[in-house]
PDB file of N, CA and C in Angstrom:
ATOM      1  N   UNK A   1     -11.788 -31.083  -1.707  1.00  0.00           N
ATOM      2  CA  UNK A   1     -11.472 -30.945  -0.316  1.00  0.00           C
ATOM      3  C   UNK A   1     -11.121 -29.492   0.005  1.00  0.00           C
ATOM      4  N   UNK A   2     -10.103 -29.064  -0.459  1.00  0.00           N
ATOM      5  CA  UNK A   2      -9.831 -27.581  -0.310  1.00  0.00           C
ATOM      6  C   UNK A   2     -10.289 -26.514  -1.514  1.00  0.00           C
ATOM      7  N   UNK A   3     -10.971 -25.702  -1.346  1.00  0.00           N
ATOM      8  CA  UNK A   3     -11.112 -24.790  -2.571  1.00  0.00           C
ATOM      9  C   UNK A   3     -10.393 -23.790  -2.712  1.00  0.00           C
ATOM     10  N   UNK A   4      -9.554 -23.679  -3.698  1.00  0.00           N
ATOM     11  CA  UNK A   4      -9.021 -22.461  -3.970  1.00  0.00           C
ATOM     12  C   UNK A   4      -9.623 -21.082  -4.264  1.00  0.00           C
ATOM     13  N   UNK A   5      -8.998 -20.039  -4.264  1.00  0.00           N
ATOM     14  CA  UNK A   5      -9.045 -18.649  -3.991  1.00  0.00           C
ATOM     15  C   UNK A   5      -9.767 -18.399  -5.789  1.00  0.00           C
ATOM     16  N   UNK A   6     -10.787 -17.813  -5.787  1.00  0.00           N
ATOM     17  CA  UNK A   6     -11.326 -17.497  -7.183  1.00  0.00           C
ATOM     18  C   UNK A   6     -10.463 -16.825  -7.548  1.00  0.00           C
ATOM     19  N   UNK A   7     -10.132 -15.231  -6.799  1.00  0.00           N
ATOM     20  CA  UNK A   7      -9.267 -14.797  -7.810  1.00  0.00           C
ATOM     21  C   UNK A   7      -8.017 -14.126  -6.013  1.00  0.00           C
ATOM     22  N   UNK A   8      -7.092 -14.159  -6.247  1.00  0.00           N
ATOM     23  CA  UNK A   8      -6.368 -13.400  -5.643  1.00  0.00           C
ATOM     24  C   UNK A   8      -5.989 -11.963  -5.854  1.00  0.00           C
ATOM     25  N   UNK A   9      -6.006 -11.065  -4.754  1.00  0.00           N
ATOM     26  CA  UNK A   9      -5.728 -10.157  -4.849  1.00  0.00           C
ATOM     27  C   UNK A   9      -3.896  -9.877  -4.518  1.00  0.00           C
ATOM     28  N   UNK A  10      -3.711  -9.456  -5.067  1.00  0.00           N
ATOM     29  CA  UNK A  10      -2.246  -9.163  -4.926  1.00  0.00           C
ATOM     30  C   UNK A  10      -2.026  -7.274  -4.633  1.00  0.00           C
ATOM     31  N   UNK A  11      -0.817  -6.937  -4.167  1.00  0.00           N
ATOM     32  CA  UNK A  11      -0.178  -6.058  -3.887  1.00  0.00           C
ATOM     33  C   UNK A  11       0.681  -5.315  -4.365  1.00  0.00           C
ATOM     34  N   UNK A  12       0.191  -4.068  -5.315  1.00  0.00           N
ATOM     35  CA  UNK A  12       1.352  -3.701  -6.057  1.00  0.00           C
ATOM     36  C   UNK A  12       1.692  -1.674  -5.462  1.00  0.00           C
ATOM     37  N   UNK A  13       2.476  -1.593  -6.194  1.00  0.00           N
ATOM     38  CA  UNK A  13       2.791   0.128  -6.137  1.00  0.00           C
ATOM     39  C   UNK A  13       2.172   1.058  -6.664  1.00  0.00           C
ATOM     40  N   UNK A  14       0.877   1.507  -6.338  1.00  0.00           N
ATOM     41  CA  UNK A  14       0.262   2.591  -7.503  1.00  0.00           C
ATOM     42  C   UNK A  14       1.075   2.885  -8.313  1.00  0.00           C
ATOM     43  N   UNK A  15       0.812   2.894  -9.407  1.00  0.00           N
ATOM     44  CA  UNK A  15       1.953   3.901 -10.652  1.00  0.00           C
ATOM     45  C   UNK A  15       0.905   5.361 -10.839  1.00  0.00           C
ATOM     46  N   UNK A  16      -0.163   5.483 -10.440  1.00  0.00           N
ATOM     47  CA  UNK A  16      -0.898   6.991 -10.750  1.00  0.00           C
ATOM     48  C   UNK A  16      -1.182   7.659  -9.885  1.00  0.00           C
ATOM     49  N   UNK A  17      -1.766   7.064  -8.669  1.00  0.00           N
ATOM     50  CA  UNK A  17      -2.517   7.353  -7.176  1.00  0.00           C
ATOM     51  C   UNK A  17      -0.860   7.256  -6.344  1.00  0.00           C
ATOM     52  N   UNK A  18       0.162   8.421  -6.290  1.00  0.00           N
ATOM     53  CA  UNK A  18       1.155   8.077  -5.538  1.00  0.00           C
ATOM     54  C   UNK A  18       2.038   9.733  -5.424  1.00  0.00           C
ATOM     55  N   UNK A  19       1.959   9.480  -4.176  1.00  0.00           N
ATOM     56  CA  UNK A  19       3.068  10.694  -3.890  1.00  0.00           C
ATOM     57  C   UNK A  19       3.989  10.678  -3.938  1.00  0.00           C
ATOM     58  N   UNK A  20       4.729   9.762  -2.622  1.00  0.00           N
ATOM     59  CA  UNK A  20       6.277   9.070  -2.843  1.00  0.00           C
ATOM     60  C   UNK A  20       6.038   7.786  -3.969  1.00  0.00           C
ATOM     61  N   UNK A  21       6.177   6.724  -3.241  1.00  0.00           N
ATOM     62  CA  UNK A  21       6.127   5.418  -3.658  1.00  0.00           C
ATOM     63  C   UNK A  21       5.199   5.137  -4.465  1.00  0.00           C
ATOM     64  N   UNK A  22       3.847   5.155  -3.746  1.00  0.00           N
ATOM     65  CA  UNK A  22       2.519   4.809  -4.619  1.00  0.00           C
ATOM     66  C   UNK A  22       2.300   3.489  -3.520  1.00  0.00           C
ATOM     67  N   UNK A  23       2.892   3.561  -2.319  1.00  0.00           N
ATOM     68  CA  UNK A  23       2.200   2.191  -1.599  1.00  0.00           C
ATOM     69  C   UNK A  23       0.656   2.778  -0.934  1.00  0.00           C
ATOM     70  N   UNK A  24       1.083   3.997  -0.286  1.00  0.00           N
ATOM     71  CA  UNK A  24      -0.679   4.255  -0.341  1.00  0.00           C
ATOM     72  C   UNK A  24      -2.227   3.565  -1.043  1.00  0.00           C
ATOM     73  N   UNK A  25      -1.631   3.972  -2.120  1.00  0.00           N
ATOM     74  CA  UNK A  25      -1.966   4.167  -3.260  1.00  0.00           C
ATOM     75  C   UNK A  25      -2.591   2.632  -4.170  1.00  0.00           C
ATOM     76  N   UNK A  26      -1.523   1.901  -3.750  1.00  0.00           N
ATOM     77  CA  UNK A  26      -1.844   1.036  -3.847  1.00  0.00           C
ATOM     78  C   UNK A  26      -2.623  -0.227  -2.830  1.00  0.00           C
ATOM     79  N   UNK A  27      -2.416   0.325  -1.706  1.00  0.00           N
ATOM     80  CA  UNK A  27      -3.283  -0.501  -0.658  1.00  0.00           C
ATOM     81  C   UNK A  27      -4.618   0.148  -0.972  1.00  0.00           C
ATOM     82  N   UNK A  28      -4.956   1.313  -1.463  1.00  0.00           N
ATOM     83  CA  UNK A  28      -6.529   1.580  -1.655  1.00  0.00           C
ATOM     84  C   UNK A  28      -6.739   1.333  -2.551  1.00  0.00           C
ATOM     85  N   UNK A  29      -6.204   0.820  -4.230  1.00  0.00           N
ATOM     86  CA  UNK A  29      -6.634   0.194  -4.930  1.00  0.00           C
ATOM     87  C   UNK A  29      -7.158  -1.574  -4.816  1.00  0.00           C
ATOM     88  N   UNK A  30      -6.304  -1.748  -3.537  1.00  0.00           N
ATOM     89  CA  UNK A  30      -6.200  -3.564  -3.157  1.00  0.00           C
ATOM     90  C   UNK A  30      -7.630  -3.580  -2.390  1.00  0.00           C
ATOM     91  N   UNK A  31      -7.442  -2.428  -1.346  1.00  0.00           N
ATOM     92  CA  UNK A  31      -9.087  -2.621  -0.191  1.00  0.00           C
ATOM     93  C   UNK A  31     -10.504  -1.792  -0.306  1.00  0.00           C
ATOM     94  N   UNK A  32     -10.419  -1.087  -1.838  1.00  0.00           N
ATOM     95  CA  UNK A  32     -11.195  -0.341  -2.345  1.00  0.00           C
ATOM     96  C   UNK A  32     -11.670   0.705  -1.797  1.00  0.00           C
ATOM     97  N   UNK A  33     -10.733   1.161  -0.912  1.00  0.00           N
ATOM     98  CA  UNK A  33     -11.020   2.730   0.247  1.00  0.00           C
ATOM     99  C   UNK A  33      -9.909   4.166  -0.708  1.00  0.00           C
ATOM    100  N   UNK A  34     -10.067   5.034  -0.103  1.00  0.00           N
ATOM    101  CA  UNK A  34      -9.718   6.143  -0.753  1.00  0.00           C
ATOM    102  C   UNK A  34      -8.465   6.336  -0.404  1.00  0.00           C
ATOM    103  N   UNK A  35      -7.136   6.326  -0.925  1.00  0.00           N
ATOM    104  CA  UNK A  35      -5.826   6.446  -0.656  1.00  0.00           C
ATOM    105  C   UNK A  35      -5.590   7.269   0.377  1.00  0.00           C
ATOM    106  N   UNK A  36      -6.438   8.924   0.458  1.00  0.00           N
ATOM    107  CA  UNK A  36      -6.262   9.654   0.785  1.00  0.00           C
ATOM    108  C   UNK A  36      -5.930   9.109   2.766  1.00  0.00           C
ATOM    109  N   UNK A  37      -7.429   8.233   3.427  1.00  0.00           N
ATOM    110  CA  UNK A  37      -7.804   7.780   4.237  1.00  0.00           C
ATOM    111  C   UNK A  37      -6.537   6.933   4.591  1.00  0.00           C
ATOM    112  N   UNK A  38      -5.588   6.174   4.036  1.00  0.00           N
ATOM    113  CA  UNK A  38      -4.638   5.296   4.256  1.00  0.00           C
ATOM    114  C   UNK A  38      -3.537   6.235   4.439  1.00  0.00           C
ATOM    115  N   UNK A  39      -3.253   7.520   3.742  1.00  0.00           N
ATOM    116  CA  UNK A  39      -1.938   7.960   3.724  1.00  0.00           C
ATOM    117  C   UNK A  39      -2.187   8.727   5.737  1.00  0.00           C
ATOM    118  N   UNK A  40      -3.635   9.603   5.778  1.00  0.00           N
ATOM    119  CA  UNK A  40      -3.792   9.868   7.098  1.00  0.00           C
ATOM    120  C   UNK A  40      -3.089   8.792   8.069  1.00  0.00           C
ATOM    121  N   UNK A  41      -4.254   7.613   8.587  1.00  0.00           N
ATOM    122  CA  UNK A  41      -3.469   6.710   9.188  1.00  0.00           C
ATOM    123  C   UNK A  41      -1.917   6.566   9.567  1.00  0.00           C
ATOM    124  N   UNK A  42      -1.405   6.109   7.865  1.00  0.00           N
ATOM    125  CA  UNK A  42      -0.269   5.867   7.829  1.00  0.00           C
ATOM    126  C   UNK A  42       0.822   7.044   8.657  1.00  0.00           C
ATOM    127  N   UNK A  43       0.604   8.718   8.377  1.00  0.00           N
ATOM    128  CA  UNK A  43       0.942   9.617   8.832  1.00  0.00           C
ATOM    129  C   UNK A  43       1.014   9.357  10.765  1.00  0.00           C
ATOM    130  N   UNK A  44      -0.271   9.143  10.672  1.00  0.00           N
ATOM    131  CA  UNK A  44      -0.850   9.122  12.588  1.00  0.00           C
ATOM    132  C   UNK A  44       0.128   7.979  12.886  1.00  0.00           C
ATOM    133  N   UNK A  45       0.351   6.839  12.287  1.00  0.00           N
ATOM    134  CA  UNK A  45       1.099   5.970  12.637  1.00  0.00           C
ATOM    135  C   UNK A  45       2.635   5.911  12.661  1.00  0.00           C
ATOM    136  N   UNK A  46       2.920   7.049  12.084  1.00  0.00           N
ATOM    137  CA  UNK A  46       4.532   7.191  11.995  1.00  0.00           C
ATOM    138  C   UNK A  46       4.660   8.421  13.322  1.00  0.00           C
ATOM    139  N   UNK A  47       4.221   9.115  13.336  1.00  0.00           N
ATOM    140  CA  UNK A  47       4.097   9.969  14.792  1.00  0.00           C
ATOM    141  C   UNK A  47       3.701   9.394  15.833  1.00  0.00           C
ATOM    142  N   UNK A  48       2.657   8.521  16.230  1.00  0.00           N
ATOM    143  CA  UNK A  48       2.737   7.518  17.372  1.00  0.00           C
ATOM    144  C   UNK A  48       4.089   6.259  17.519  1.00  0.00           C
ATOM    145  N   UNK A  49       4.065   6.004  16.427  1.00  0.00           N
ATOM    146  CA  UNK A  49       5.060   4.767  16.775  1.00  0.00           C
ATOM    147  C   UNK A  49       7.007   5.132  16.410  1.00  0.00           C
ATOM    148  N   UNK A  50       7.065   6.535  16.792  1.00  0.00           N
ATOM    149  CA  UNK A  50       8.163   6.971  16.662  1.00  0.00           C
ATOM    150  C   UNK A  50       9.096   6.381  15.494  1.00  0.00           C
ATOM    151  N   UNK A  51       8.238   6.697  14.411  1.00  0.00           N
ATOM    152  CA  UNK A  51       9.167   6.637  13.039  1.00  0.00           C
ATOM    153  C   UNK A  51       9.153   5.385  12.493  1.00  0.00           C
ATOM    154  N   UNK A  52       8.646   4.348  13.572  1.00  0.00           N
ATOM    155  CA  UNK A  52       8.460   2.814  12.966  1.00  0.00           C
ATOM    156  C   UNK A  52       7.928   2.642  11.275  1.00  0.00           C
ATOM    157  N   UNK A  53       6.314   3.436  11.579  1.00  0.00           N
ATOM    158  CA  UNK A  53       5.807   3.131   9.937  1.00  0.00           C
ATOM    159  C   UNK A  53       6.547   3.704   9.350  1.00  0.00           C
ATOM    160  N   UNK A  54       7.818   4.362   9.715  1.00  0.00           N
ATOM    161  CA  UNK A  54       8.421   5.356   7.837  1.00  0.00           C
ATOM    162  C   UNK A  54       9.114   3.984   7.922  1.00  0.00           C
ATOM    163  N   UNK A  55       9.979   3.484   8.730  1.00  0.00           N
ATOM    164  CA  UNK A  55      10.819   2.193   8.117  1.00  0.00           C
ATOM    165  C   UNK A  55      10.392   0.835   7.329  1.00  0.00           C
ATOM    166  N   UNK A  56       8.782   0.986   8.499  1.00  0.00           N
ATOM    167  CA  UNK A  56       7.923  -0.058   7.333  1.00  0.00           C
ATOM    168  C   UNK A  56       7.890   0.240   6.151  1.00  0.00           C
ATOM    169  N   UNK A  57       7.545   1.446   5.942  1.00  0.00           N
ATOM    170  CA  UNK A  57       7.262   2.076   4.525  1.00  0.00           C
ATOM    171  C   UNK A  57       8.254   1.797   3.310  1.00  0.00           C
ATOM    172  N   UNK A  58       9.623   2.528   3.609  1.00  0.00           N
ATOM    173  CA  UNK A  58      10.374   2.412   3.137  1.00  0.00           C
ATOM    174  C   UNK A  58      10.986   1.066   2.509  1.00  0.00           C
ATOM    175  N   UNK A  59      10.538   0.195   3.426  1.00  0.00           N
ATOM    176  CA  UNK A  59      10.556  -1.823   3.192  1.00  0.00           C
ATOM    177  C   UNK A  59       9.475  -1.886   2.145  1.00  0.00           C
ATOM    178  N   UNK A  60       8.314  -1.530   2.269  1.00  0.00           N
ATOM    179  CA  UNK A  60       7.370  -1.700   1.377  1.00  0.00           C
ATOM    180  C   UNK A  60       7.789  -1.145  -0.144  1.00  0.00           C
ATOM    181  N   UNK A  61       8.383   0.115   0.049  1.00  0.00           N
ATOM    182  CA  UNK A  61       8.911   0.723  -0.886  1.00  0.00           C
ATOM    183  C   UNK A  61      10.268  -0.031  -1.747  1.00  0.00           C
ATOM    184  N   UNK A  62      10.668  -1.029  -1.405  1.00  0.00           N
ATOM    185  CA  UNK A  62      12.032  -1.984  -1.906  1.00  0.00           C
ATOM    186  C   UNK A  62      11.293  -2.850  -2.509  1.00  0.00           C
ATOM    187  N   UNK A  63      10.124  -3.550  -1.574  1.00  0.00           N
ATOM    188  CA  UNK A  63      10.119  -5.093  -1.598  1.00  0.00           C
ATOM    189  C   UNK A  63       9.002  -5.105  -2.487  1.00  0.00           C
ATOM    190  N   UNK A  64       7.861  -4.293  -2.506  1.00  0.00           N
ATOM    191  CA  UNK A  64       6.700  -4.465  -3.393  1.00  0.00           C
ATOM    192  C   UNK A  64       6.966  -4.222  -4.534  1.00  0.00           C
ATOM    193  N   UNK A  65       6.386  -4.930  -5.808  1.00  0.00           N
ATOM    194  CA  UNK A  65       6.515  -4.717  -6.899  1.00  0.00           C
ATOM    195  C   UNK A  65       5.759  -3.208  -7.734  1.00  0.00           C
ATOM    196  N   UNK A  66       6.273  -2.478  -8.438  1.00  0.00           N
ATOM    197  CA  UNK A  66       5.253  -1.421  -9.024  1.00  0.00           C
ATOM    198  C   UNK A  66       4.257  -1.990  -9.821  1.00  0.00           C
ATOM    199  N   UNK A  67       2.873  -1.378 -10.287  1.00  0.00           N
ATOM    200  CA  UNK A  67       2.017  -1.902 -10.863  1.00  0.00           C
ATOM    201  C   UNK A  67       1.707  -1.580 -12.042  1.00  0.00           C
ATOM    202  N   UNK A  68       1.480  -2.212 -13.075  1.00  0.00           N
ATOM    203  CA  UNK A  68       1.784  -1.740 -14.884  1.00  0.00           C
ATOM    204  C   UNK A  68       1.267  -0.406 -15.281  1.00  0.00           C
ATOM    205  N   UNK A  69       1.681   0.150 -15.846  1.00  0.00           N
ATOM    206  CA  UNK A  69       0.902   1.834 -16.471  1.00  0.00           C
ATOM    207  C   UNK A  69      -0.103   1.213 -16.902  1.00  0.00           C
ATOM    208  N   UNK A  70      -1.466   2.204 -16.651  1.00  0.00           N
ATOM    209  CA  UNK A  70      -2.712   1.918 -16.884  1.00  0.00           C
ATOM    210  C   UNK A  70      -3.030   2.762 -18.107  1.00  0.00           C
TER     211      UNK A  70
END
C-alpha cells in the first residue's frame, strides 16, 4: 500500500566543505549544487530579511548533527 523511501537523505554539518559551521556545506552535499551557490543566497538572505537567516543559521548550527570525517 505505501512504499517506502529507497534511501533517505538526511542532513548533516559538512566536516570539510565549511567555513563557520559547515551547514552550507552541507546542504550542497544533500542537493548536489555547489556550496559556494548556497552560502551566496544564504548571504542575500540575511541582508534582505534583516538578520533573520543568521538566526536561522545559528539554529541550524545547534540542532543539526555534524557529519563523520571522511
Amino acid at each position: 500500500m505505501f512504499k517506502m523511501a529507497e534511501k533517505v537523505r538526511k542532513l548533516y554539518r559538512s566536516s570539510h566543505d565549511k567555513m563557520l559551521a559547515g551547514i552550507c556545506g552541507g546542504l550542497g552535499e544533500m542537493f548536489s549544487v555547489d556550496s559556494t551557490m548556497i552560502r551566496l543566497v544564504v548571504a542575500a538572505l540575511a541582508l534582505f530579511t534583516l538578520g533573520t537567516a543568521v538566526v536561522v543559521y545559528i539554529l541550524g548550527w545547534i540542532i543539526i548533527p555534524e557529519g563523520r570525517q571522511e
